[in-house]
Protein backbone atom coordinates (compact mmCIF):
# COMPACT_ATOMS: atom_id res chain seq x y z
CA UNK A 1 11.89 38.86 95.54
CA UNK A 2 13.86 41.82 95.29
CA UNK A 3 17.71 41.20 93.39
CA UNK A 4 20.33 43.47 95.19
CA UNK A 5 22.40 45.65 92.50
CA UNK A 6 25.12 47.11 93.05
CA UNK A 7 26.92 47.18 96.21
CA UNK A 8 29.81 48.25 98.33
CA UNK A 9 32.66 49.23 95.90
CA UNK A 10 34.92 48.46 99.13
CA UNK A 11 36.50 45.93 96.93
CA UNK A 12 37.41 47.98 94.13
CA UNK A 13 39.10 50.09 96.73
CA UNK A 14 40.90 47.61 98.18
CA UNK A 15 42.25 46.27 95.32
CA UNK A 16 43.24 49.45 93.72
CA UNK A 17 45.01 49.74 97.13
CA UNK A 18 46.98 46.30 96.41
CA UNK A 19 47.99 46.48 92.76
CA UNK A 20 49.29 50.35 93.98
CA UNK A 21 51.36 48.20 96.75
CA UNK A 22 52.54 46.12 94.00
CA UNK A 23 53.54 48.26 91.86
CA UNK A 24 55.55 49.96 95.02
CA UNK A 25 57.39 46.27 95.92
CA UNK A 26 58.31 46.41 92.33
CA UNK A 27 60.07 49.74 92.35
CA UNK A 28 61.58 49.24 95.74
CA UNK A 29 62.86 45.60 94.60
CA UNK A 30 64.21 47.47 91.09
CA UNK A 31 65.65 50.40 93.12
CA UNK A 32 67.43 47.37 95.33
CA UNK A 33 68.42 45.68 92.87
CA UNK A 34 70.89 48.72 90.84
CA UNK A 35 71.45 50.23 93.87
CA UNK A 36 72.50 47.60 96.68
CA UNK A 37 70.86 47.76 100.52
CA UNK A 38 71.62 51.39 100.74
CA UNK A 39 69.70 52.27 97.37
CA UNK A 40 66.37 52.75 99.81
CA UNK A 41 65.55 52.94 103.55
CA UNK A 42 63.60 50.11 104.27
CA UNK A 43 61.39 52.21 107.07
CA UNK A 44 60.84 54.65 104.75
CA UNK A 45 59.58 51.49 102.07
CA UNK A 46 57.61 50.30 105.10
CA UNK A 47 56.24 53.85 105.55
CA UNK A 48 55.08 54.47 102.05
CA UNK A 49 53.61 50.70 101.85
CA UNK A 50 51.09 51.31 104.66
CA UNK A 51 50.68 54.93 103.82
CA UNK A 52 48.95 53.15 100.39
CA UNK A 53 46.93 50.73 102.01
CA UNK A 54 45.72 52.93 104.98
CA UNK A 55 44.67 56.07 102.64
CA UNK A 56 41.21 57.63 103.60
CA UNK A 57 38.48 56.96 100.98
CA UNK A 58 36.86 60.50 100.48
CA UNK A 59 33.87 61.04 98.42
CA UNK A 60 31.73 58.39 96.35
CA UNK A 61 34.28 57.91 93.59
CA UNK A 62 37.91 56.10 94.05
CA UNK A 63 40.22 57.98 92.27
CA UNK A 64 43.38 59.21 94.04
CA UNK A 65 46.53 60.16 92.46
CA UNK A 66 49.16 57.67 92.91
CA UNK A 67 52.48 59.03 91.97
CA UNK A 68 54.54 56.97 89.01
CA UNK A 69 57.15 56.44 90.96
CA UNK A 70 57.07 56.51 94.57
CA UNK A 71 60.78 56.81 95.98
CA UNK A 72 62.00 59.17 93.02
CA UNK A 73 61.76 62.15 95.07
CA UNK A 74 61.80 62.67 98.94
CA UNK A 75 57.71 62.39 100.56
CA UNK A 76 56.36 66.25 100.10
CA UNK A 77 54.76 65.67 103.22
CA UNK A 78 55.66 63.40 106.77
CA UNK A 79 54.93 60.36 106.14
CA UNK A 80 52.55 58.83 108.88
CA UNK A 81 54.46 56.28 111.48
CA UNK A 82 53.85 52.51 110.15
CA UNK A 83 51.54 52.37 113.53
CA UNK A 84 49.49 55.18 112.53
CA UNK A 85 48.64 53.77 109.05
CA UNK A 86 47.94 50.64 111.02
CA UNK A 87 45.62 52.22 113.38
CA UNK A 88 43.85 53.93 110.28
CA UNK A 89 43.20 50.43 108.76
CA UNK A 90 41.35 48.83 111.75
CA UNK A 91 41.18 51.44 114.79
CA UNK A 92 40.09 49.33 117.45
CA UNK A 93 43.63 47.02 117.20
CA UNK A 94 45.45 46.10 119.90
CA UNK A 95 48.76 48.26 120.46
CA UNK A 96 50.44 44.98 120.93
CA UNK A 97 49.05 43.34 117.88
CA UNK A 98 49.79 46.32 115.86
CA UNK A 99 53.12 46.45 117.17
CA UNK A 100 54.19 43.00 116.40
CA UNK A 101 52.35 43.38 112.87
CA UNK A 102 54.62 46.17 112.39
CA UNK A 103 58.13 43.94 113.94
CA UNK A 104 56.87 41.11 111.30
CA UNK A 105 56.34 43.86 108.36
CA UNK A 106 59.92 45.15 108.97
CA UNK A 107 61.57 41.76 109.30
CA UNK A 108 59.57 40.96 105.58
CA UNK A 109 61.17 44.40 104.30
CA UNK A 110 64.41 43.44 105.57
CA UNK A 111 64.64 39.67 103.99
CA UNK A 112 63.26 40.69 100.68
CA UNK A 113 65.50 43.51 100.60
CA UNK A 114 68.51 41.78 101.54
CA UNK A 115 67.50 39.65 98.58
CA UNK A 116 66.91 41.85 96.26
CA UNK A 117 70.37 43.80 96.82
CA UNK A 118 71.83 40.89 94.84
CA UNK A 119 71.09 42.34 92.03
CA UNK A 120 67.77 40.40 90.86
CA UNK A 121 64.55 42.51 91.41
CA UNK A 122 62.43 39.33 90.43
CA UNK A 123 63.73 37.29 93.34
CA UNK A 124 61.67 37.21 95.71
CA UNK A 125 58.59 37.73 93.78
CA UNK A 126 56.79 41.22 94.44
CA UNK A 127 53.71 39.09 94.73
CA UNK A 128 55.08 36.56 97.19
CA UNK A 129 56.35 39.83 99.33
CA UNK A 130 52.90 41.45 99.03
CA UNK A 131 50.69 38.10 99.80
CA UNK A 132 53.17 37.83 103.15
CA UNK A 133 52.62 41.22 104.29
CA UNK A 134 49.11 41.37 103.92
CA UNK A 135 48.85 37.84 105.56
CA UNK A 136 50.34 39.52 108.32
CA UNK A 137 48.34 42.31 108.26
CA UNK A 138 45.22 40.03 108.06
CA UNK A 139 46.34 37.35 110.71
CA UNK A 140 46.54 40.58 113.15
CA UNK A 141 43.23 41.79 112.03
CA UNK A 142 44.77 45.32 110.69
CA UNK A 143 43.97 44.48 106.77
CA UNK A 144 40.16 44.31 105.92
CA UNK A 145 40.42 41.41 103.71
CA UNK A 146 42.28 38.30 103.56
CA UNK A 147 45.02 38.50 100.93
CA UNK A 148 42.85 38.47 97.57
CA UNK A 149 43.44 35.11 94.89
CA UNK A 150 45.34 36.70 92.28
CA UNK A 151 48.40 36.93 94.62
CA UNK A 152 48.14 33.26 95.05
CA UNK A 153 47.74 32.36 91.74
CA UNK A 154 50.83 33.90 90.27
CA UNK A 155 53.40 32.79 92.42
C-alpha cells in the first residue's frame, strides 16, 4: 500500500491568508482606536480585507509580499470592489449570495469599528472579528474553508 506524501499546500495558503487578515483587523482596530471613526474608511478596510484573502496564488511557492502596515499609505493601485475579491474566491457564487455576504461583511466592519473608536483596540477581539467574517464568508460558500480552530480557541 502506497502512503501519500505531501500534498496540497492549499492550507498553508490559506492560512498565511488569515494570520495576514489578522494582522490587518489589528491595525485597523489600533488605527480606530487613536484616531476615532474617521481615523479609517471602513470600505476601504473592507476592500483591503478581501483583497488579502482573494489574492491569486502564482507559481509553486507562497510567498507574496505583504506590506507592514497596510493603511499607512494610500493603495498604489485600485483596489478591487469587495464583490470582485468575492467572485475571485469562489467564481461560480451567486450575485445575491455574494451581495448579502458583502451587506453582512460591512455591517461586521461597521460594529467593530464603532467599537473600537472608543478608544480600546482589544475590544472586540481581532480574532472574534476575523472568525465572524469568515463565518460569513463560509456560510455563503465564498471562503474555501470553514473558519480554521485557532480562531476559536483564543477567544
Amino acid at each position: 500500500m502506497a502512503q501519500v506524501i505531501g500534498g496540497s499546500d492549499f492550507d498553508f495558503v490559506w492560512d498565511d491568508k488569515t494570520k495576514t487578515a489578522l494582522r490587518l483587523l489589528s491595525e485597523a482596530a489600533d488605527l480606530w482606536a487613536r484616531g476615532g471613526r474617521d481615523a479609517l474608511e471602513h470600505g476601504t478596510a473592507l476592500a483591503v480585507f478581501l483583497t488579502v484573502l482573494a489574492w491569486p496564488q502564482r507559481g509553486l511557492w507562497w510567498q507574496p509580499q505583504w506590506p507592514l502596515r497596510f493603511f499607512d499609505a494610500p493603495p498604489r493601485n485600485e483596489l478591487p470592489a469587495p464583490a470582485d475579491s468575492c467572485r475571485a474566491l469562489a467564481p461560480t457564487c451567486s450575485c445575491e449570495d455574494v451581495d448579502k455576504a458583502i451587506w453582512n461583511l460591512e455591517c461586521s466592519w461597521r460594529e467593530a469599528a464603532d467599537m473600537w473608536s472608543l478608544g480600546d483596540p482589544e475590544t472586540p477581539q481581532a480574532r472574534a472579528v476575523l472568525q465572524s467574517m469568515l463565518e460569513i464568508l463560509w456560510e455563503k460558500g465564498i471562503a474555501p474553508r470553514p473558519p480554521g480552530r485557532q480562531y476559536l480557541s483564543r477567544m
